[in-house]
Protein backbone atom coordinates (compact mmCIF):
# COMPACT_ATOMS: atom_id res chain seq x y z
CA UNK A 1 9.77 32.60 4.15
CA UNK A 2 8.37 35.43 6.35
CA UNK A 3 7.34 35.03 9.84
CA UNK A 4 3.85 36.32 8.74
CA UNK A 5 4.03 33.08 6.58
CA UNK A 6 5.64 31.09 9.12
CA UNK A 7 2.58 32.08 11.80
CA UNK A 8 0.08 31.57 9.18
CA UNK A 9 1.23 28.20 8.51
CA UNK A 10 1.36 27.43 12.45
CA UNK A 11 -2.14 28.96 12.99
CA UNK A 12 -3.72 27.22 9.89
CA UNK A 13 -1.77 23.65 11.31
CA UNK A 14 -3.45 24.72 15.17
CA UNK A 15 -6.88 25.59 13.15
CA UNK A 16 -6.46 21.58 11.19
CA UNK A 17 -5.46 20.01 14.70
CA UNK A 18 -8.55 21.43 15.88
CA UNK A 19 -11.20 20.55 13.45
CA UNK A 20 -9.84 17.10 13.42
CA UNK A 21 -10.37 16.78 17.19
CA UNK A 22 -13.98 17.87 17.35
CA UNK A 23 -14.48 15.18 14.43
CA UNK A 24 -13.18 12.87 17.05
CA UNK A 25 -15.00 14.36 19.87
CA UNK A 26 -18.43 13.84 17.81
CA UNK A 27 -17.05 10.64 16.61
CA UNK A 28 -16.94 9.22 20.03
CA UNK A 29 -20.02 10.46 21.39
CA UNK A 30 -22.53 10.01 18.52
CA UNK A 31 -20.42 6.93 16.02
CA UNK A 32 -19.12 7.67 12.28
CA UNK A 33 -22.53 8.89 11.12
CA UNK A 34 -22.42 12.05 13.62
CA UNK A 35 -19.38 13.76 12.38
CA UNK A 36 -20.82 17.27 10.69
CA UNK A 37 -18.96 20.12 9.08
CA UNK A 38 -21.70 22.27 10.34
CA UNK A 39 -21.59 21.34 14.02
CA UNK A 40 -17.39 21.90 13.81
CA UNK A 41 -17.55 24.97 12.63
CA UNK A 42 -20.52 26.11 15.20
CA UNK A 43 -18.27 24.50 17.85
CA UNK A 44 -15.42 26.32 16.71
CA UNK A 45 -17.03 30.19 16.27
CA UNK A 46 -16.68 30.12 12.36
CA UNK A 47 -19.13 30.01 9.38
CA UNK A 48 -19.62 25.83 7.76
CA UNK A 49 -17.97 28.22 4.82
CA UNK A 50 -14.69 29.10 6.78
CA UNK A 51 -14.24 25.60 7.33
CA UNK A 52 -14.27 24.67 3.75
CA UNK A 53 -10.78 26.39 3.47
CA UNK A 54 -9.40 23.61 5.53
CA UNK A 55 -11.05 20.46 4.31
CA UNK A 56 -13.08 20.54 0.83
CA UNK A 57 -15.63 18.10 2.10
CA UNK A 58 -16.49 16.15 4.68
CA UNK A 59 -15.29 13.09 3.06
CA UNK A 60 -11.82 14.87 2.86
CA UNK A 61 -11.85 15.25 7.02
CA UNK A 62 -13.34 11.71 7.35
CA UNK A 63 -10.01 10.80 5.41
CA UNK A 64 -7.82 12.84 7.22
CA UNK A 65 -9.06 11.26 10.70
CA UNK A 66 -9.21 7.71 9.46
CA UNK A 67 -4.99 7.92 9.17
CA UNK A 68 -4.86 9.85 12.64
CA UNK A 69 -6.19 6.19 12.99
CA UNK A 70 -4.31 3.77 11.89
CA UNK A 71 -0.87 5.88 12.91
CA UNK A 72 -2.67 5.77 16.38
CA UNK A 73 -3.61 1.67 16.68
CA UNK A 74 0.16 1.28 14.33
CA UNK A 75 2.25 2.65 16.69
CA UNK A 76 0.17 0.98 19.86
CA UNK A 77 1.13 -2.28 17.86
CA UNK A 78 4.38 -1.13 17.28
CA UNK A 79 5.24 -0.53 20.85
CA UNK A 80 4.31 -3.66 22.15
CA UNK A 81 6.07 -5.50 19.48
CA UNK A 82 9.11 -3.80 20.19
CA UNK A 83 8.67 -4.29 23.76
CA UNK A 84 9.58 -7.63 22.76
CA UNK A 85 13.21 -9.23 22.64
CA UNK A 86 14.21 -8.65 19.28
CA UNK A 87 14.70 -12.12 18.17
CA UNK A 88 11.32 -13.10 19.61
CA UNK A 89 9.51 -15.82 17.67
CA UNK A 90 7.58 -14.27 14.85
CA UNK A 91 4.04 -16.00 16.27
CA UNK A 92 4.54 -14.47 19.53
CA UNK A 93 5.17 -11.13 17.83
CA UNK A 94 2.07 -11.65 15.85
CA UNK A 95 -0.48 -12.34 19.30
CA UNK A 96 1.19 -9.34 20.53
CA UNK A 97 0.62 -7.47 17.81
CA UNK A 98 -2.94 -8.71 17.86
CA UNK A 99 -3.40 -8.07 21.27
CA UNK A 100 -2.32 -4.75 21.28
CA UNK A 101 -4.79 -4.12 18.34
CA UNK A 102 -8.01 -5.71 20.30
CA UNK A 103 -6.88 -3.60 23.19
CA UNK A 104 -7.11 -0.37 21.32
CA UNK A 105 -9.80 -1.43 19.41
CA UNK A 106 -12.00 -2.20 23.05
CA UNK A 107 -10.88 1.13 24.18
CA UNK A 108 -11.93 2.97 21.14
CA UNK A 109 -14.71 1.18 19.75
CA UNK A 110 -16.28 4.47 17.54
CA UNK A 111 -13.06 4.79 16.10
CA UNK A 112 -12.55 0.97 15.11
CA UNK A 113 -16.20 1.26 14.10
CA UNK A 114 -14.76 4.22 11.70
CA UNK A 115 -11.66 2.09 10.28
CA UNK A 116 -12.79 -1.00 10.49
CA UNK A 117 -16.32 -1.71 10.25
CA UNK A 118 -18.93 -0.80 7.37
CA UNK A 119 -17.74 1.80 5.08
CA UNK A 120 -19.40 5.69 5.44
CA UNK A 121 -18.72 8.10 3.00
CA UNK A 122 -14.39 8.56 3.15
CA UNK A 123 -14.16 5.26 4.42
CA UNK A 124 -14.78 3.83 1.24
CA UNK A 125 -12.01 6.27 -0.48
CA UNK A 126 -9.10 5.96 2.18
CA UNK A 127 -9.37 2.61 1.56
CA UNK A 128 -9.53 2.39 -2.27
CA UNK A 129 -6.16 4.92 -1.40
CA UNK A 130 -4.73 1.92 0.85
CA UNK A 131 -3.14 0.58 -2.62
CA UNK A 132 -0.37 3.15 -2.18
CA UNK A 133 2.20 1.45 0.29
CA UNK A 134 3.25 4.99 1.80
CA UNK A 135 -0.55 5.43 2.66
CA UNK A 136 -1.83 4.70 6.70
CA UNK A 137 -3.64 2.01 5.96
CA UNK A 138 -1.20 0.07 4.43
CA UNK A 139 1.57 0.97 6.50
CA UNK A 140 -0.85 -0.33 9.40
CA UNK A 141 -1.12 -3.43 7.58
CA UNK A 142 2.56 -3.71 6.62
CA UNK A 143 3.63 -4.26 10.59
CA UNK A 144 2.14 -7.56 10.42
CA UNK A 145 3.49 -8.67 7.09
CA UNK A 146 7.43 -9.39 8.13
CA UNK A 147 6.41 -11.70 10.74
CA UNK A 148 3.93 -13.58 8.07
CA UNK A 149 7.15 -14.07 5.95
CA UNK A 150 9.28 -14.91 8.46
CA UNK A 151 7.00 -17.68 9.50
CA UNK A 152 6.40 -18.36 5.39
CA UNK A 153 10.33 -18.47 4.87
CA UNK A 154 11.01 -21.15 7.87
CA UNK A 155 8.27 -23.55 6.30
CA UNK A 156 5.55 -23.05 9.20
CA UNK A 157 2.68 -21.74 7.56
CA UNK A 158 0.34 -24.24 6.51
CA UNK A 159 -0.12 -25.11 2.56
CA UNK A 160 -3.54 -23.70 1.22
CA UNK A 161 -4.56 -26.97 0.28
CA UNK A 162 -3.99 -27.95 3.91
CA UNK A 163 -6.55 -25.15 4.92
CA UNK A 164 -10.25 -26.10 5.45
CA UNK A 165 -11.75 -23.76 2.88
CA UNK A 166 -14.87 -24.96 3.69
CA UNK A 167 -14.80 -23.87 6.68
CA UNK A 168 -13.43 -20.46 6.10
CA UNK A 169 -15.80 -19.68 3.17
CA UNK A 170 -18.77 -20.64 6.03
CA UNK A 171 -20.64 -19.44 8.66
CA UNK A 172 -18.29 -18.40 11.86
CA UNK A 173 -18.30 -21.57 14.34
CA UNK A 174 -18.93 -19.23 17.20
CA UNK A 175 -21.66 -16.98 16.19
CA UNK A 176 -24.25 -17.76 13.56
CA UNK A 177 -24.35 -14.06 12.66
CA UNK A 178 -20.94 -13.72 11.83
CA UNK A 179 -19.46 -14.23 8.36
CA UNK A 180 -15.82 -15.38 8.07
CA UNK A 181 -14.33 -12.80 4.78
């Protein structure tokens, strides 16, 4: 490969890097319904057109930023269950784990909003793409899964006929507006 090719490929990955950020940057200041190929491109000095070379649709960018994501809030999770001793009890790895993800989640509530609240168009895709096990989503929601069958392994997860299904299949004891899924 050339180094014309080589810079090409490093301006077109700067260009990407960049696009994606402004998608953030409205994203943050305006929620998921405010991101706009249109505004990017203004923002950026190029024709709506130009940016079309770089992401087909907006759905494709919406995609793109929702596993910026969940590699983001994964590796927050990560870290703090690795700050952990090793052979840490797999429920105390979990409510770190959880922790860390409420944390991030009250620190970027557009972006949560994005991955984890009511689908907008590329939401509803990346997760229909979640089925893949190499894809962000699932590799977000993989972290938590050893510790589930460690816990499933030594016998302490309840039975399901143990579980009040009642109660899970009602209305949220806490707030009447929430609905347990």
């Amino acid at each position: 490969m050339s180094d014309t090719s080589h810079r090409r490929e490093r301006l077109r990955e700067r260009t990407v890097a960049e696009i994606k950020e402004l998608a953030r940057t409205q994203l943050v200041a305006g929620g998921p319904a405010s991101v706009s190929l249109r505004a990017i491109a203004r923002d950026m000095g190029m024709t709506a057109a130009a940016l079309y070379r770089y992401f087909p649709a907006l759905d494709a960018l919406v995609i793109e930023l929702c596993t910026d994501l969940f590699d983001e809030v994964r590796a927050q999770c990560e870290a703090a269950r690795d700050a952990l001793d090793p052979a840490a009890d797999p429920v105390e790895r979990l409510v770190v784990m959880a922790r860390a993800l409420r944390t991030w989640a009250l620190a970027h509530r557009p972006e949560a909003t994005l991955i984890f609240g009511p689908p907008v168009p590329g939401v509803e895709q990346f997760h229909e793409q979640c089925v893949d096990l190499e894809h962000a989503g699932a590799c977000f929601g993989a972290i938590f899964i050893q510790p589930m069958v460690e816990l499933w392994e030594a016998g302490r997860l309840p039975e399901a006929a143990h579980v009040d299904l009642d109660r899970l299949a009602g209305r949220c004891p806490r707030r009447a507006s929430c609905r347990w899924r």
